[in-house]
N, C-alpha and C. Protein backbone atom coordinates (compact mmCIF):
# COMPACT_ATOMS: atom_id res chain seq x y z
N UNK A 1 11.94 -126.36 -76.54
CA UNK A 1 12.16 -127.14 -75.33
C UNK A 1 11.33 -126.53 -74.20
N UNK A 2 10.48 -127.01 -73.45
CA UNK A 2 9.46 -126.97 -72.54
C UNK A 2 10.72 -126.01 -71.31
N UNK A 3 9.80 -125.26 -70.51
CA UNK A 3 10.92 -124.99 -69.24
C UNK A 3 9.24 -124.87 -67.90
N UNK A 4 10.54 -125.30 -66.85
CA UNK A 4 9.71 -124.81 -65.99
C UNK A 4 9.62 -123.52 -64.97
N UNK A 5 8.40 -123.39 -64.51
CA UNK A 5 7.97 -122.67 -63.91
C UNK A 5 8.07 -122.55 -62.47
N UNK A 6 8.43 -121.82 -61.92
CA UNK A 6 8.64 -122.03 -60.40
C UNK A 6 8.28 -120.42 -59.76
N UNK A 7 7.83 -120.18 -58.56
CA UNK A 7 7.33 -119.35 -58.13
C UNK A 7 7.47 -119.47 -56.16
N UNK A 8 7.91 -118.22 -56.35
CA UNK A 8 8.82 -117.88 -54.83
C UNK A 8 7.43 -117.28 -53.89
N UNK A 9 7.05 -117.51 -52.83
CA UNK A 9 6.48 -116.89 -51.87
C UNK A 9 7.04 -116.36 -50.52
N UNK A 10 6.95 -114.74 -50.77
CA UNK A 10 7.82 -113.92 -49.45
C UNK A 10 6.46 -113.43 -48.79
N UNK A 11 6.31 -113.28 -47.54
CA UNK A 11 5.91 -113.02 -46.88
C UNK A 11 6.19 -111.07 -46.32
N UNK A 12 5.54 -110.14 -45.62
CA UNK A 12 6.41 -109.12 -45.66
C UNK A 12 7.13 -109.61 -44.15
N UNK A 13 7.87 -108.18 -43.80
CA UNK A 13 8.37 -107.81 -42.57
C UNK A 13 7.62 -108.12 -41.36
N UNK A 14 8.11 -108.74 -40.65
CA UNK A 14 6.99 -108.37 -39.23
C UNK A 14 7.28 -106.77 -38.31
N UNK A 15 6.29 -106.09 -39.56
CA UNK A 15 5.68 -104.83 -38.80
C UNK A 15 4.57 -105.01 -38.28
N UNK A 16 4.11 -103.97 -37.51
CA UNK A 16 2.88 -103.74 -37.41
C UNK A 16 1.73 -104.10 -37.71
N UNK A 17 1.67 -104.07 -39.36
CA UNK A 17 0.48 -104.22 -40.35
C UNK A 17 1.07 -105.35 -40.95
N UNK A 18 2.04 -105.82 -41.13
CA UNK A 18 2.51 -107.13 -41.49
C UNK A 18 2.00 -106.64 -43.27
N UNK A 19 2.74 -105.60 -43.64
CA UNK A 19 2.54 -104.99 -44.87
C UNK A 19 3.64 -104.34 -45.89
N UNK A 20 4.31 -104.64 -46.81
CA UNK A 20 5.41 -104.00 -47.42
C UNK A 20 5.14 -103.26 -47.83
N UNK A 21 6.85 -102.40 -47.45
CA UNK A 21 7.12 -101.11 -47.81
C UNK A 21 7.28 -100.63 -48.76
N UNK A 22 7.11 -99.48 -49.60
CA UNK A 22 7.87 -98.83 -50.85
C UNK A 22 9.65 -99.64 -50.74
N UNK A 23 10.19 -99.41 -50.32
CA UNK A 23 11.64 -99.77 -49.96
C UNK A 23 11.54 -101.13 -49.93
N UNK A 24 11.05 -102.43 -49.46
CA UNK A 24 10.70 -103.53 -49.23
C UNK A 24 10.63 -104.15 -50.77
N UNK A 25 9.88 -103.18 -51.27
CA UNK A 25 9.54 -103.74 -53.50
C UNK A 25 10.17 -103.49 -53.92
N UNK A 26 11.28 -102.23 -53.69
CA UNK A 26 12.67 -102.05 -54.37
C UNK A 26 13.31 -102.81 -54.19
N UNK A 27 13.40 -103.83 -52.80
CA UNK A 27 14.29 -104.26 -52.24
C UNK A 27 14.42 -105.90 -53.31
N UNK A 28 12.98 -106.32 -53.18
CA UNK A 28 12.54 -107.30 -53.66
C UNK A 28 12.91 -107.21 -55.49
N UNK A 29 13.00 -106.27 -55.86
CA UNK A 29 13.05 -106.36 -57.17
C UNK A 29 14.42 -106.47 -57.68
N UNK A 30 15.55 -105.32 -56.48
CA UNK A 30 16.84 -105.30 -56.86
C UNK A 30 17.73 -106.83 -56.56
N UNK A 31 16.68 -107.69 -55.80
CA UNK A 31 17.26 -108.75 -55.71
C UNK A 31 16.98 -109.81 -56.34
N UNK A 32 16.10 -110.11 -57.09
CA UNK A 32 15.56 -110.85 -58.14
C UNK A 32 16.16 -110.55 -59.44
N UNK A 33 16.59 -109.10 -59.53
CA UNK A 33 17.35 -109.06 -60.76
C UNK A 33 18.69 -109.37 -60.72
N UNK A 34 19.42 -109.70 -59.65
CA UNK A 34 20.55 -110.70 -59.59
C UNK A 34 20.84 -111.85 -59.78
N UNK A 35 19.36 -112.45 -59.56
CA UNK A 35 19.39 -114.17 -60.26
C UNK A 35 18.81 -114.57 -61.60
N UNK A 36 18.34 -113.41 -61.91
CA UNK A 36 16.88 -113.46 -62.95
C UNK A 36 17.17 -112.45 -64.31
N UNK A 37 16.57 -112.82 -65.03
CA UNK A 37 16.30 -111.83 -66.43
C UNK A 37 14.83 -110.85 -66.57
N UNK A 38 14.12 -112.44 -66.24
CA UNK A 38 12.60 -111.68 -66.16
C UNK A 38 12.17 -112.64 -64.99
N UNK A 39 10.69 -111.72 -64.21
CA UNK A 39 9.81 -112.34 -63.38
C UNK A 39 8.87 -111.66 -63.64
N UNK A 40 7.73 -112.16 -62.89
CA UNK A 40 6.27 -111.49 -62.78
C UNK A 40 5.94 -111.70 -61.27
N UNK A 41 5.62 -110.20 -60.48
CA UNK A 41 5.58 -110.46 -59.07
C UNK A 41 4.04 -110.01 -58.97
N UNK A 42 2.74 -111.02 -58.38
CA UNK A 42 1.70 -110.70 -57.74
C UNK A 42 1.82 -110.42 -56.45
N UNK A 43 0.58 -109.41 -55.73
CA UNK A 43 0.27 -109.39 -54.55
C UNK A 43 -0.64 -109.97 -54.16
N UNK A 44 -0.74 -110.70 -53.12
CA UNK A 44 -1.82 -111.56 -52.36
C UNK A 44 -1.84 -111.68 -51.09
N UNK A 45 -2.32 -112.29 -49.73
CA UNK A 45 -2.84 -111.89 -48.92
C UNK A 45 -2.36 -113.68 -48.26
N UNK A 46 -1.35 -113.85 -47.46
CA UNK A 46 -1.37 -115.27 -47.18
C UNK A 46 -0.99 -115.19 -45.52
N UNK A 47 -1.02 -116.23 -45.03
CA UNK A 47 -1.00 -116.68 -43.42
C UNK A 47 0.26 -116.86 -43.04
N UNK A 48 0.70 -116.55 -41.83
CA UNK A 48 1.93 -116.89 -41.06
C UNK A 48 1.17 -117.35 -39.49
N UNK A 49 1.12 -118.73 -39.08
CA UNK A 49 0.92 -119.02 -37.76
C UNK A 49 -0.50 -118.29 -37.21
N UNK A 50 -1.55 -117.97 -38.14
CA UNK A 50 -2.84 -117.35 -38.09
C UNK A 50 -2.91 -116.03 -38.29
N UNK A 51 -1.85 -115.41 -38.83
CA UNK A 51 -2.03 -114.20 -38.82
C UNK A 51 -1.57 -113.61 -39.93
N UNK A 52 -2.85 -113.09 -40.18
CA UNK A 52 -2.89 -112.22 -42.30
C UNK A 52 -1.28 -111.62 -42.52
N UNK A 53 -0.96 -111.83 -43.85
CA UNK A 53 0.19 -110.45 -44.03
C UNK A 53 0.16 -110.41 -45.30
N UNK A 54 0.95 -109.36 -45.55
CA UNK A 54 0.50 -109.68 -47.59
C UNK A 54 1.67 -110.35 -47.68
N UNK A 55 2.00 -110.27 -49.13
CA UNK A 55 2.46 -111.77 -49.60
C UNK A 55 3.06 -111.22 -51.18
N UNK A 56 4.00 -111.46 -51.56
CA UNK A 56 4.81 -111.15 -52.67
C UNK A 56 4.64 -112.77 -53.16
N UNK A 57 4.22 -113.22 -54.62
CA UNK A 57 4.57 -113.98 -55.44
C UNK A 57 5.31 -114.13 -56.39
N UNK A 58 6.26 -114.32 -56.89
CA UNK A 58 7.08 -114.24 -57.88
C UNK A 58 7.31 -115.27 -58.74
N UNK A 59 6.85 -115.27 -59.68
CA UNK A 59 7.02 -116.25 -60.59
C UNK A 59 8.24 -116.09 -61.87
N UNK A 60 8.61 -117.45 -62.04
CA UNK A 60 10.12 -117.23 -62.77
C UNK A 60 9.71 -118.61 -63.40
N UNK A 61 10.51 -118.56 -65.03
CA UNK A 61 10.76 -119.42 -65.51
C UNK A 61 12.29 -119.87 -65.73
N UNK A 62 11.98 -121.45 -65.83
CA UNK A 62 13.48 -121.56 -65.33
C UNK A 62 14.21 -122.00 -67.01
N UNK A 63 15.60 -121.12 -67.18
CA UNK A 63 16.29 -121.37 -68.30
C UNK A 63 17.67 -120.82 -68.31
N UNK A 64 18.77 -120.94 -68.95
CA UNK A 64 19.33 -121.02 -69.24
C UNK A 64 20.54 -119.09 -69.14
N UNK A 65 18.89 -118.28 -69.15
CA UNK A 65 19.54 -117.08 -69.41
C UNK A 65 19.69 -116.62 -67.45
N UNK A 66 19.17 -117.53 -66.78
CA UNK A 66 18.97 -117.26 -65.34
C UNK A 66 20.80 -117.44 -64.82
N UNK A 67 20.96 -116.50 -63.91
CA UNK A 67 22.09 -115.73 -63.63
C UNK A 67 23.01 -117.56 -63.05
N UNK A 68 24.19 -117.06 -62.77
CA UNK A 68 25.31 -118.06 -61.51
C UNK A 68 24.53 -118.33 -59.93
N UNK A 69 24.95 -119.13 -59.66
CA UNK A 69 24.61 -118.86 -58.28
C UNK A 69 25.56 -119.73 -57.46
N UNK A 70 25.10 -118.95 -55.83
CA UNK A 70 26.66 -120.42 -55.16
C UNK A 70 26.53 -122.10 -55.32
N UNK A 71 27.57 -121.89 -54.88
CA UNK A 71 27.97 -123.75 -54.96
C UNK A 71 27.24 -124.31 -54.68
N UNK A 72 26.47 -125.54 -55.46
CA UNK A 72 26.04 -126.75 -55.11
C UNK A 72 24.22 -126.02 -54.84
N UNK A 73 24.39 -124.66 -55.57
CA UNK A 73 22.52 -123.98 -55.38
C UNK A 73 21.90 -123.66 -56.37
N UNK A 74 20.79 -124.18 -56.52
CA UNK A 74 20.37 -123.51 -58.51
C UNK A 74 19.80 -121.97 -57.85
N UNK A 75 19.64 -121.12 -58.78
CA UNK A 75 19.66 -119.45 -58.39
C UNK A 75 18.20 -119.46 -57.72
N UNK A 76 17.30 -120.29 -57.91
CA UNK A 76 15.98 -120.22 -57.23
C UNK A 76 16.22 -120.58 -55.53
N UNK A 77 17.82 -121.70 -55.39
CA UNK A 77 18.23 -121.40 -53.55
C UNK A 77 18.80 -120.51 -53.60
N UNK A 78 19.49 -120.13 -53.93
CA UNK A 78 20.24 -118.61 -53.67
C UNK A 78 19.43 -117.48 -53.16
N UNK A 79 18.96 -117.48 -53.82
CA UNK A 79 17.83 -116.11 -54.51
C UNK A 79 16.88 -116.14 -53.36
N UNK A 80 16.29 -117.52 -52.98
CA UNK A 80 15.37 -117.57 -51.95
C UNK A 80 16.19 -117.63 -50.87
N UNK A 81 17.28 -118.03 -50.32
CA UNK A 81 17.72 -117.85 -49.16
C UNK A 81 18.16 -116.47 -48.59
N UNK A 82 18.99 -115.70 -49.77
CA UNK A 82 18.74 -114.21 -49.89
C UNK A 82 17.94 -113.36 -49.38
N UNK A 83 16.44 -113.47 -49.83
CA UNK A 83 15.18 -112.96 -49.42
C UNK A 83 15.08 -113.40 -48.46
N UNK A 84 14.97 -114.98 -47.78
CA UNK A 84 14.40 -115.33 -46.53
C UNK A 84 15.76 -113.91 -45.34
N UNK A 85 17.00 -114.03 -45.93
CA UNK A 85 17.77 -112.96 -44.99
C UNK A 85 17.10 -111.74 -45.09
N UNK A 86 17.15 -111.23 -45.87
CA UNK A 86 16.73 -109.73 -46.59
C UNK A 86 15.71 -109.30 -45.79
N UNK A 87 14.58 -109.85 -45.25
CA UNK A 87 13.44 -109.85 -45.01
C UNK A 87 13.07 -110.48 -43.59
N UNK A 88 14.03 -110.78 -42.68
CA UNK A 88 13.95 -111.73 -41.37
C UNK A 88 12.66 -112.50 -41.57
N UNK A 89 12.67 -113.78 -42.51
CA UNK A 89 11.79 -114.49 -42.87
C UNK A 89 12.10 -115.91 -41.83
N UNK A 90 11.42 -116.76 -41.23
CA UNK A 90 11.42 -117.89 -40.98
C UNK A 90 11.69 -119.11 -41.76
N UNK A 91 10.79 -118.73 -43.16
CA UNK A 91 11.07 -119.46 -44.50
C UNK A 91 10.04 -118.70 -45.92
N UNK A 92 11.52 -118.94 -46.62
CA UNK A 92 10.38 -118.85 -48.04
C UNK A 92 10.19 -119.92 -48.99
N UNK A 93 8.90 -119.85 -49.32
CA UNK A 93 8.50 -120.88 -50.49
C UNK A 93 9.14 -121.03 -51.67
N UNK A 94 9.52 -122.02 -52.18
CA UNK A 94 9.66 -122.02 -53.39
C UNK A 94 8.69 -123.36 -54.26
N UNK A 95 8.15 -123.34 -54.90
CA UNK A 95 7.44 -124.31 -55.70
C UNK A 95 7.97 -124.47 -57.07
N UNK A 96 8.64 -125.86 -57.15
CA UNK A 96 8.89 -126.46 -58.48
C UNK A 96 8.07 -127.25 -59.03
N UNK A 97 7.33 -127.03 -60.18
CA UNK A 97 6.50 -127.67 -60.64
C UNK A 97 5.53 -128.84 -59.96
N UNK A 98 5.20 -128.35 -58.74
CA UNK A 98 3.99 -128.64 -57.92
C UNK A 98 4.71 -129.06 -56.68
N UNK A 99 6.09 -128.98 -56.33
CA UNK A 99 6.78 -129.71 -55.29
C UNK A 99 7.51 -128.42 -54.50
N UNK A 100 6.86 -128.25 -53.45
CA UNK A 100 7.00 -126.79 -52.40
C UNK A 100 8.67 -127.44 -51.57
N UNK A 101 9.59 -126.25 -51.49
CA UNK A 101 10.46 -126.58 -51.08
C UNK A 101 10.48 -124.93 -49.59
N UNK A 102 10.93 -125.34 -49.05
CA UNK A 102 11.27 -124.01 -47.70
C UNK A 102 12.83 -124.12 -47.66
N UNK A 103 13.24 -122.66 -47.71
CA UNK A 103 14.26 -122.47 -46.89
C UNK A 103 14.79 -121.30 -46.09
């Protein structure tokens, strides 16, 4: 049975360098393994309002072994609303099979 693919975009902290921390990837990882079994997280280099910051990608496939989450949220809202707290984010991406959602 086919599954899909979906992939989270966090932005870092607004520091300084607009750059994550050692603590920031722990942070990111200990919280992905609450909704998740497996992911694959790239680094990349994306925009907030013109201004560079790096950029956490996380890609997840979606199935069956993927954790609970609250009421009325599949674990990819959870998980991303989480991070958007975790991280004093404005919004994070989520992309379902080509359809970008923010929250």
């Amino acid at each position: 049975m086919p599954a899909s693919v979906h992939r989270i975009y966090l932005g870092a902290r607004n520091t300084p360098n607009h750059t994550f921390l050692p603590k920031d990837d722990a942070l990111l990882q200990k919280t992905l393994s609450r909704y998740f079994r497996g992911w694959t997280i790239q680094n990349a280099q994306g925009f907030w309002e013109g201004t560079a910051e790096e950029t956490r990608v996380v890609t997840v496939v979606d199935g069956p072994e993927n954790h609970a989450s609250g009421a009325g949220q599949t674990p990819f809202e959870s998980c991303g609303n989480q991070l958007k707290n975790d991280f004093r984010q404005a919004a994070v991406m989520i992309e379902r099979g080509g359809t970008a959602s923010f929250f």
